[in-house]
PDB file of N, CA and C in Angstrom:
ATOM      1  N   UNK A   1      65.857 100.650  69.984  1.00  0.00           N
ATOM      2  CA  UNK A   1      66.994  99.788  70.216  1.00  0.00           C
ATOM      3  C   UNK A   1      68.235 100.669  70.382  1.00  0.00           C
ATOM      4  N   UNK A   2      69.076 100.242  71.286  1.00  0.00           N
ATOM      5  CA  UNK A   2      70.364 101.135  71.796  1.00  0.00           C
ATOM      6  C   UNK A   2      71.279 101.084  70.446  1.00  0.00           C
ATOM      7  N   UNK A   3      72.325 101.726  70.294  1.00  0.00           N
ATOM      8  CA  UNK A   3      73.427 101.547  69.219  1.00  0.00           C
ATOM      9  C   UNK A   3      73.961 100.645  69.552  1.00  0.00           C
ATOM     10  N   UNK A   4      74.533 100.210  71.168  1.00  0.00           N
ATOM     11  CA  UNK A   4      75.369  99.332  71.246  1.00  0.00           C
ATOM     12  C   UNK A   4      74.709  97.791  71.017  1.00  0.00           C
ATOM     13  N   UNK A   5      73.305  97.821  71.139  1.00  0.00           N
ATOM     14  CA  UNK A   5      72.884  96.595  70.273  1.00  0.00           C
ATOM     15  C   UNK A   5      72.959  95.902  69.051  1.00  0.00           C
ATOM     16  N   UNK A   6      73.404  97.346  68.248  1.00  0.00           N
ATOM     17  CA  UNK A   6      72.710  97.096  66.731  1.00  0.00           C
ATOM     18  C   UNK A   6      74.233  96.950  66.732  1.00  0.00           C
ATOM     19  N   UNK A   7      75.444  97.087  67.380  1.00  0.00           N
ATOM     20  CA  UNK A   7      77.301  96.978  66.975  1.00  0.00           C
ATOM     21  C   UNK A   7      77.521  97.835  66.488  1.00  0.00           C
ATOM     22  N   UNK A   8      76.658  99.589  66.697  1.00  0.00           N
ATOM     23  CA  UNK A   8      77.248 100.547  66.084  1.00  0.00           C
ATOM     24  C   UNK A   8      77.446 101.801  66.697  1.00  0.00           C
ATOM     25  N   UNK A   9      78.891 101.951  66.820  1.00  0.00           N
ATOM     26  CA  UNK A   9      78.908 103.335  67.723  1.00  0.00           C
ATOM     27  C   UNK A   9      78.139 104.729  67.376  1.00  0.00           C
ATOM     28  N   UNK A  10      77.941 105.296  68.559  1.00  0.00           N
ATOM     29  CA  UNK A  10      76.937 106.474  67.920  1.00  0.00           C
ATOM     30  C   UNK A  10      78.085 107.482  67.405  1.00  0.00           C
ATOM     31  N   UNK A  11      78.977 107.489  67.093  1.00  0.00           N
ATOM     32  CA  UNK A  11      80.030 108.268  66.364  1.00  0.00           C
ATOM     33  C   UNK A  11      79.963 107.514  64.818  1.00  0.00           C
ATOM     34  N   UNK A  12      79.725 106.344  64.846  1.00  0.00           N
ATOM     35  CA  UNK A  12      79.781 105.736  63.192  1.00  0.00           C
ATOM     36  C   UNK A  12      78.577 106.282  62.921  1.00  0.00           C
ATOM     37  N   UNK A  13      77.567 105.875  63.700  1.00  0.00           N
ATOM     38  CA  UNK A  13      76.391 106.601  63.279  1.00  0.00           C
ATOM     39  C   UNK A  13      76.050 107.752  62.620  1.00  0.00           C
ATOM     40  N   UNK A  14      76.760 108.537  63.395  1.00  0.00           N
ATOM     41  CA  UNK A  14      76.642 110.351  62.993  1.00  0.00           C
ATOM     42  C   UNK A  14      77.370 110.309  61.830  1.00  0.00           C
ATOM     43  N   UNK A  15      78.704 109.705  61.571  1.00  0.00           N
ATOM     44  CA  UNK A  15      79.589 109.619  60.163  1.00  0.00           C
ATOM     45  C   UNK A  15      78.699 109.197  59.208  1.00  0.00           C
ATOM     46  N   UNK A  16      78.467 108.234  59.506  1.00  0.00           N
ATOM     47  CA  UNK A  16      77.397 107.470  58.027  1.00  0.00           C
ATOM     48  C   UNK A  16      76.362 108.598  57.443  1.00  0.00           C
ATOM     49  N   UNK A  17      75.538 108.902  59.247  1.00  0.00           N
ATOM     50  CA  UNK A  17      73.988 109.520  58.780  1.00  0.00           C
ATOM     51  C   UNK A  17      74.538 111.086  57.940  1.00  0.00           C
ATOM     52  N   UNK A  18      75.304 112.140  58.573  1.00  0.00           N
ATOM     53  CA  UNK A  18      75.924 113.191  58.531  1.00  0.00           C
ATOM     54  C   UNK A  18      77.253 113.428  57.640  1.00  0.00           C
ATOM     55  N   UNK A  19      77.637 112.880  57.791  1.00  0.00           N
ATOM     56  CA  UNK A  19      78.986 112.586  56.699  1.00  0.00           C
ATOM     57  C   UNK A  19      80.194 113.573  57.948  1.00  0.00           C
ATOM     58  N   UNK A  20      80.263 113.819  58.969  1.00  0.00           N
ATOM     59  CA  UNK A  20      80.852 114.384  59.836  1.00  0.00           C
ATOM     60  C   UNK A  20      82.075 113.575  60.135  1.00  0.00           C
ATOM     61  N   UNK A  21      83.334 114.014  60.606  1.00  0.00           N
ATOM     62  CA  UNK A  21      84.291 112.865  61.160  1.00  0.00           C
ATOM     63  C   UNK A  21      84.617 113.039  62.538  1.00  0.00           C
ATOM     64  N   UNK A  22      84.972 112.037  63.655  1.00  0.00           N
ATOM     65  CA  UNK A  22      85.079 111.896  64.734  1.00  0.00           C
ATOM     66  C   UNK A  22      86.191 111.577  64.864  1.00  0.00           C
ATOM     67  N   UNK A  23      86.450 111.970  66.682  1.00  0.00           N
ATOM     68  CA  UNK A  23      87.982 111.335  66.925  1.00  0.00           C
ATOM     69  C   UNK A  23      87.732 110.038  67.974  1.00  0.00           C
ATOM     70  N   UNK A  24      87.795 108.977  67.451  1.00  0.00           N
ATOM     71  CA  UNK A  24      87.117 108.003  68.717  1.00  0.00           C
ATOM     72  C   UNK A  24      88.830 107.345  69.285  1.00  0.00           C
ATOM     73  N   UNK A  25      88.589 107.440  70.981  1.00  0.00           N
ATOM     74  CA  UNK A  25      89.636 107.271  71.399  1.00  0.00           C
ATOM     75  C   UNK A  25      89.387 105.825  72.484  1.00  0.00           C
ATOM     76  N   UNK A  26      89.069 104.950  72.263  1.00  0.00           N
ATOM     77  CA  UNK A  26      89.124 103.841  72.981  1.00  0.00           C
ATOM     78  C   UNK A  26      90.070 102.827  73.321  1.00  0.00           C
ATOM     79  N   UNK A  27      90.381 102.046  74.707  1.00  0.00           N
ATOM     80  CA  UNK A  27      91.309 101.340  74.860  1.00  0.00           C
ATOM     81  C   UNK A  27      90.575 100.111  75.756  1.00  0.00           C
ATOM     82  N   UNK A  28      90.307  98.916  74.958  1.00  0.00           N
ATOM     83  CA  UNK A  28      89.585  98.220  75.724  1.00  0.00           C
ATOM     84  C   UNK A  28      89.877  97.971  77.701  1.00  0.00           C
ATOM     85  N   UNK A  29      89.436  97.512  77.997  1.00  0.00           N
ATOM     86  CA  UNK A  29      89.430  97.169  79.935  1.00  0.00           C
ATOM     87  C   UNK A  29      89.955  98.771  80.399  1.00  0.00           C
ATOM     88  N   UNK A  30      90.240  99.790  80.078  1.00  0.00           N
ATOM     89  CA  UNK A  30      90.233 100.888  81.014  1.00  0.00           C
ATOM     90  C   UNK A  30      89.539 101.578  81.306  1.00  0.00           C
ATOM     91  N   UNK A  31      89.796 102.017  82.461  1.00  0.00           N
ATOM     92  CA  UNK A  31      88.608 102.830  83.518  1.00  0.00           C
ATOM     93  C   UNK A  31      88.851 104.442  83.238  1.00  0.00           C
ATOM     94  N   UNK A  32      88.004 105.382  84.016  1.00  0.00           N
ATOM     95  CA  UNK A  32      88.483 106.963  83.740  1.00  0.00           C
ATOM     96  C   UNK A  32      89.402 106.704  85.064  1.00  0.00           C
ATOM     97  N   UNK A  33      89.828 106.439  86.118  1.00  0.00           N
ATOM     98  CA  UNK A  33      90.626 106.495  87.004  1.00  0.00           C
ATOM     99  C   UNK A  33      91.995 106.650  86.487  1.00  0.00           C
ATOM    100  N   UNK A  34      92.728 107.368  87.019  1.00  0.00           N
ATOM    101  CA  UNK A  34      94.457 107.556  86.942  1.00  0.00           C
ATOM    102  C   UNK A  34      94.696 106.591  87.218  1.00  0.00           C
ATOM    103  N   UNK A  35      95.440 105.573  86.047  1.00  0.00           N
ATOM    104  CA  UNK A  35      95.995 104.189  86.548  1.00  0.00           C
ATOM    105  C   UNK A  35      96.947 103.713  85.846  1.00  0.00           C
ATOM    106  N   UNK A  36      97.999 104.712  85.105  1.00  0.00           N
ATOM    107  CA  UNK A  36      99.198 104.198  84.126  1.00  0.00           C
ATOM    108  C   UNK A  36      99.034 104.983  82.774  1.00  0.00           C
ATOM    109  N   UNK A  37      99.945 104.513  82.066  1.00  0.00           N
ATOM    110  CA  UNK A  37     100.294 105.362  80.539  1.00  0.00           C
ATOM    111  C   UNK A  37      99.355 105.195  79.648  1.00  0.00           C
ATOM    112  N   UNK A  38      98.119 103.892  80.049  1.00  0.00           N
ATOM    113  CA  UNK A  38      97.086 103.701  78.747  1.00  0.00           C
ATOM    114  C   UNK A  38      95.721 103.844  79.963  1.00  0.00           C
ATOM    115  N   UNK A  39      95.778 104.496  80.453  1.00  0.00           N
ATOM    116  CA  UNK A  39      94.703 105.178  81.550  1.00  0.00           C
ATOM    117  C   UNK A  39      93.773 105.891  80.646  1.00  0.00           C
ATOM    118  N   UNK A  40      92.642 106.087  80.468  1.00  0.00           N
ATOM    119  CA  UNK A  40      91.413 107.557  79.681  1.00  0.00           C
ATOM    120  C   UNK A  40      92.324 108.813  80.091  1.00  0.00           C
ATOM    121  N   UNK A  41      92.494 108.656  81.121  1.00  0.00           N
ATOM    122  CA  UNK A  41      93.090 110.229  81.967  1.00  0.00           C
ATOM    123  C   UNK A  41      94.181 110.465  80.838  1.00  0.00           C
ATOM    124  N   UNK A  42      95.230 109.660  81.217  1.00  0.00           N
ATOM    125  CA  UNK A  42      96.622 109.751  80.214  1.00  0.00           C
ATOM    126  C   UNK A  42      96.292 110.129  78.905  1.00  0.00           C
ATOM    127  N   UNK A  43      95.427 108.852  78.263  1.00  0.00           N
ATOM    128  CA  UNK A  43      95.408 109.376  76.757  1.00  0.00           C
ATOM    129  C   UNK A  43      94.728 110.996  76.610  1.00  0.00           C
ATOM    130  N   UNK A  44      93.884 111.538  77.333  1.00  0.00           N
ATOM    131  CA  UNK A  44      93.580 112.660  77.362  1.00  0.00           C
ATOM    132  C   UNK A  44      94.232 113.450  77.272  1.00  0.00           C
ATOM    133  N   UNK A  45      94.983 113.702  78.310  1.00  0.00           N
ATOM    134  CA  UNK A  45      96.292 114.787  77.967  1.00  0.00           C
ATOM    135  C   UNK A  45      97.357 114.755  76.955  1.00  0.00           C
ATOM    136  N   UNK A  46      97.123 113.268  76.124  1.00  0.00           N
ATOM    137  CA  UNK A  46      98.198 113.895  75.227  1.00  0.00           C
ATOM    138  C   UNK A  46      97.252 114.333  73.771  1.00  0.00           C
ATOM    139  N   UNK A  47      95.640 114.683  73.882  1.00  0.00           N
ATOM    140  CA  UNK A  47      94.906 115.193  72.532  1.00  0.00           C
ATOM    141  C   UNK A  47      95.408 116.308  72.178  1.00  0.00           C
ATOM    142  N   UNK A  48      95.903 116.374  70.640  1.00  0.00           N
ATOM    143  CA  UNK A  48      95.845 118.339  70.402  1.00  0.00           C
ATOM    144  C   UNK A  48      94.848 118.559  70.755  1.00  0.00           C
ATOM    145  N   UNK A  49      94.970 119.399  71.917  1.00  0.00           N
ATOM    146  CA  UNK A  49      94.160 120.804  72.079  1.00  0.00           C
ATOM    147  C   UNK A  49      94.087 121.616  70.774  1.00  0.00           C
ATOM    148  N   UNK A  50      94.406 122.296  70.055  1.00  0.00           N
ATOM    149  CA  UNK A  50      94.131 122.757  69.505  1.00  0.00           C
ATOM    150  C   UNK A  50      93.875 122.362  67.737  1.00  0.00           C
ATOM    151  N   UNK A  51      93.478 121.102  67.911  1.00  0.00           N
ATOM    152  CA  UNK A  51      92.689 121.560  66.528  1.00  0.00           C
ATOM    153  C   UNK A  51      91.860 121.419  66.311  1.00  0.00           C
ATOM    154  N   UNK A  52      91.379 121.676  65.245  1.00  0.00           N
ATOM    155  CA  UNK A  52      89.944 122.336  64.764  1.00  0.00           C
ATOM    156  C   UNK A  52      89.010 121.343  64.856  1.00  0.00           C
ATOM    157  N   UNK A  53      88.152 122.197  65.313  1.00  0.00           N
ATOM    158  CA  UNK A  53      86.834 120.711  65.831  1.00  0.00           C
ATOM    159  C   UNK A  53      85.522 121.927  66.240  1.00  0.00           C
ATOM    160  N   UNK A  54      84.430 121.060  65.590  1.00  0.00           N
ATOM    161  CA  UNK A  54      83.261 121.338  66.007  1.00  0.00           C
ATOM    162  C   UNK A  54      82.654 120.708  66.975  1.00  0.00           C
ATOM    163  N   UNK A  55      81.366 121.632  67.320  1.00  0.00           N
ATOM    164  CA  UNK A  55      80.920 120.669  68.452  1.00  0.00           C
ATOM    165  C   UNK A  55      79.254 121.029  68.250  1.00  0.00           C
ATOM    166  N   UNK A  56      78.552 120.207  67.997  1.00  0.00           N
ATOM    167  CA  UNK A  56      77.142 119.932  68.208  1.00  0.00           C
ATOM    168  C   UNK A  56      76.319 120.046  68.975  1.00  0.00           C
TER     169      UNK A  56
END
């Protein structure tokens, strides 16, 4: 069964199973296309780059 069946993101997932923390950045109805100030694109560029983060 998918996560998004069971209502659980695979980032809660990994928190619960792993005890790890995530940065989940969602904005409901937007696309990755350049399309205004609450665009994926937009919020992207304003992440610190630089902090500390692992990667799996």
């Amino acid at each position: 069964m998918a996560f998004h069946q069971r209502e659980v993101s695979f980032a809660d997932y990994l928190e619960a199973k792993y005890g790890c923390v995530s940065v989940k950045e969602a904005v409901s109805g937007t696309t990755l296309v350049e399309s205004g100030a609450d665009s994926y694109i937009s919020r992207l560029k304003i992440l610190d780059i630089h902090r500390k983060s692992e990667v799996l």
